[in-house]
C-alpha atoms as a PDB file:
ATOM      1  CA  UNK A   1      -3.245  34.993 -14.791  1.00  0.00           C
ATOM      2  CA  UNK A   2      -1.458  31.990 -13.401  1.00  0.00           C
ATOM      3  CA  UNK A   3      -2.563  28.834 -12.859  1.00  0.00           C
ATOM      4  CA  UNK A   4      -3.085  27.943  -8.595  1.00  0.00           C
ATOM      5  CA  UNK A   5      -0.624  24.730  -8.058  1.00  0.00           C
ATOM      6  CA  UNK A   6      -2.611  22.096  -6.813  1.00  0.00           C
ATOM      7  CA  UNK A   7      -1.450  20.479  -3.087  1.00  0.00           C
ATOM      8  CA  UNK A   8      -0.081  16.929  -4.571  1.00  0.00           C
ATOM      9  CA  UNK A   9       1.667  16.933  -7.863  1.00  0.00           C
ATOM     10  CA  UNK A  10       4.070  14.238  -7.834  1.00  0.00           C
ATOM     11  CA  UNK A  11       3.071  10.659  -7.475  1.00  0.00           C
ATOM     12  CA  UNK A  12       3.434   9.442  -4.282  1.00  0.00           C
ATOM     13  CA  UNK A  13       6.091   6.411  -3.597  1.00  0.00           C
ATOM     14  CA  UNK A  14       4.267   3.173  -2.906  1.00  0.00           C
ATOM     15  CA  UNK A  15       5.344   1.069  -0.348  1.00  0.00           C
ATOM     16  CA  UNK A  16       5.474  -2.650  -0.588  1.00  0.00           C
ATOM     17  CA  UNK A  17       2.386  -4.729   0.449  1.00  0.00           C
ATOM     18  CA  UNK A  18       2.748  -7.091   2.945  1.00  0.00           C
ATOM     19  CA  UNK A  19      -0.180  -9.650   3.684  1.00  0.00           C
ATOM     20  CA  UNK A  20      -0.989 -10.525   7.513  1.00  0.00           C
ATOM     21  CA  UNK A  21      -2.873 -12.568   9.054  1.00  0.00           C
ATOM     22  CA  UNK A  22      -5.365 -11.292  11.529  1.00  0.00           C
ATOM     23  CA  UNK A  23      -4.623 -13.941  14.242  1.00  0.00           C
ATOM     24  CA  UNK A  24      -0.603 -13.029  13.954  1.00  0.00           C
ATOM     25  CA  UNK A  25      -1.215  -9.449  14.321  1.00  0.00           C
ATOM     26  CA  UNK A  26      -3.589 -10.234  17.858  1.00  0.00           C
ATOM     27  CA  UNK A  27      -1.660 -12.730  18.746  1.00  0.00           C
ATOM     28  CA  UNK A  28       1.230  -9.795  19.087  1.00  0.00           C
ATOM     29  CA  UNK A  29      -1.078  -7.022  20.380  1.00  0.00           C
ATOM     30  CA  UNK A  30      -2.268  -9.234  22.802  1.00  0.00           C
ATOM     31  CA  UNK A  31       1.534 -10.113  23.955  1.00  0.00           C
ATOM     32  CA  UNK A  32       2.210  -5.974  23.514  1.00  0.00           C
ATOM     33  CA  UNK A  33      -0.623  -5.633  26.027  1.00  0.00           C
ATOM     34  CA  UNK A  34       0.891  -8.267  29.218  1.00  0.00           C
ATOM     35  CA  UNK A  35       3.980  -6.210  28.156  1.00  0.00           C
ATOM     36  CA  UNK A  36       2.542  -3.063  29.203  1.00  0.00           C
ATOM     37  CA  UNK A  37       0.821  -4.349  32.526  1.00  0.00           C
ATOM     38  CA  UNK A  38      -2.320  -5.279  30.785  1.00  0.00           C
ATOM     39  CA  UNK A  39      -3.739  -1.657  30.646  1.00  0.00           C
ATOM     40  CA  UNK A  40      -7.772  -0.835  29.524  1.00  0.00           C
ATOM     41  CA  UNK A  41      -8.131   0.862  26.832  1.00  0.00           C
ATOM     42  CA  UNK A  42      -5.444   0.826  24.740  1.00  0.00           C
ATOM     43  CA  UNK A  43      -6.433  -2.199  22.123  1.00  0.00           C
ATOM     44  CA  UNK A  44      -5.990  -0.488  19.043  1.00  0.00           C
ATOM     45  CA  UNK A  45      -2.518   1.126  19.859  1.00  0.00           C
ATOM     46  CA  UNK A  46      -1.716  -2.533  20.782  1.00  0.00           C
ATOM     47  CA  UNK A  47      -2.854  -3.414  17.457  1.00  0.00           C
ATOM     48  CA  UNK A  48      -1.433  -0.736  15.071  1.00  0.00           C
ATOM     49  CA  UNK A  49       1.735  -1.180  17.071  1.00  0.00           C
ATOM     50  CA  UNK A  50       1.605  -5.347  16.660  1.00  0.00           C
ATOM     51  CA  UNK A  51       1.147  -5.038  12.932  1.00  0.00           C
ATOM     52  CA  UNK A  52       3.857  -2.133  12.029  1.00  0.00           C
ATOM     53  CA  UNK A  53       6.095  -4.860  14.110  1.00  0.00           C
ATOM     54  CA  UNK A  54       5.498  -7.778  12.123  1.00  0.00           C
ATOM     55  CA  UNK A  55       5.265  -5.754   8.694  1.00  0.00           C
ATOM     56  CA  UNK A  56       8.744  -4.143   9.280  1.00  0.00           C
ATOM     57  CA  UNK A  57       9.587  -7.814  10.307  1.00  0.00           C
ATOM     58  CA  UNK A  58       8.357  -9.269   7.057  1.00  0.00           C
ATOM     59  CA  UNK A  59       9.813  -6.487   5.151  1.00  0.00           C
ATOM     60  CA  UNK A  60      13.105  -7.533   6.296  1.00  0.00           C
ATOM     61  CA  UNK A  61      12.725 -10.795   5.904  1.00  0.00           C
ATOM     62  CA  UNK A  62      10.217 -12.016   2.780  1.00  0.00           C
ATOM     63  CA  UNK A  63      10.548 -15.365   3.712  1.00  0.00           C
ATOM     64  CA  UNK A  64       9.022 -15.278   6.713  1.00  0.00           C
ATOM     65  CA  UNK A  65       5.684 -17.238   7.417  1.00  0.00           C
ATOM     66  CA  UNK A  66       3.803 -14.307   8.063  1.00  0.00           C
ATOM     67  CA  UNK A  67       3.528 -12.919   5.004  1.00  0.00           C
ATOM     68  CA  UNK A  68       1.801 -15.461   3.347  1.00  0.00           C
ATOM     69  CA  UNK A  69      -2.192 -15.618   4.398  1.00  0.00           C
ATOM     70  CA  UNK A  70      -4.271 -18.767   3.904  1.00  0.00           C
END
């Protein structure tokens, strides 16, 4: 009999961590949102789409001052 291969065998690749503060990330979403015409309903796609922004940001630039959290 053989063995059934199970669905995730290799590790998967870990992405680096970056830390963000809370206030940055609305702060964003909340600029995303007058952006857009100020539409109802659409908070968290403002928010997921603030903080993949200022991650990619930080990724490309460590230094930056959102990265660090206090």
């Amino acid at each position: 009999m053989k063995k059934k291969k199970t669905a995730a065998t290799a590790p998967l690749p870990i992405a680096p961590t970056v830390s963000l503060d809370d206030s940055v990330i609305a702060n964003r979403a909340y600029a995303i949102w007058q952006e857009e015409g100020k539409p109802v309903g659409c908070d968290f796609e403002h928010w997921l789409k603030a903080e993949s922004e200022l991650r990619s940001a930080a990724l490309a630039s460590p230094s930056s001052s959102t990265t660090k959290r206090t």
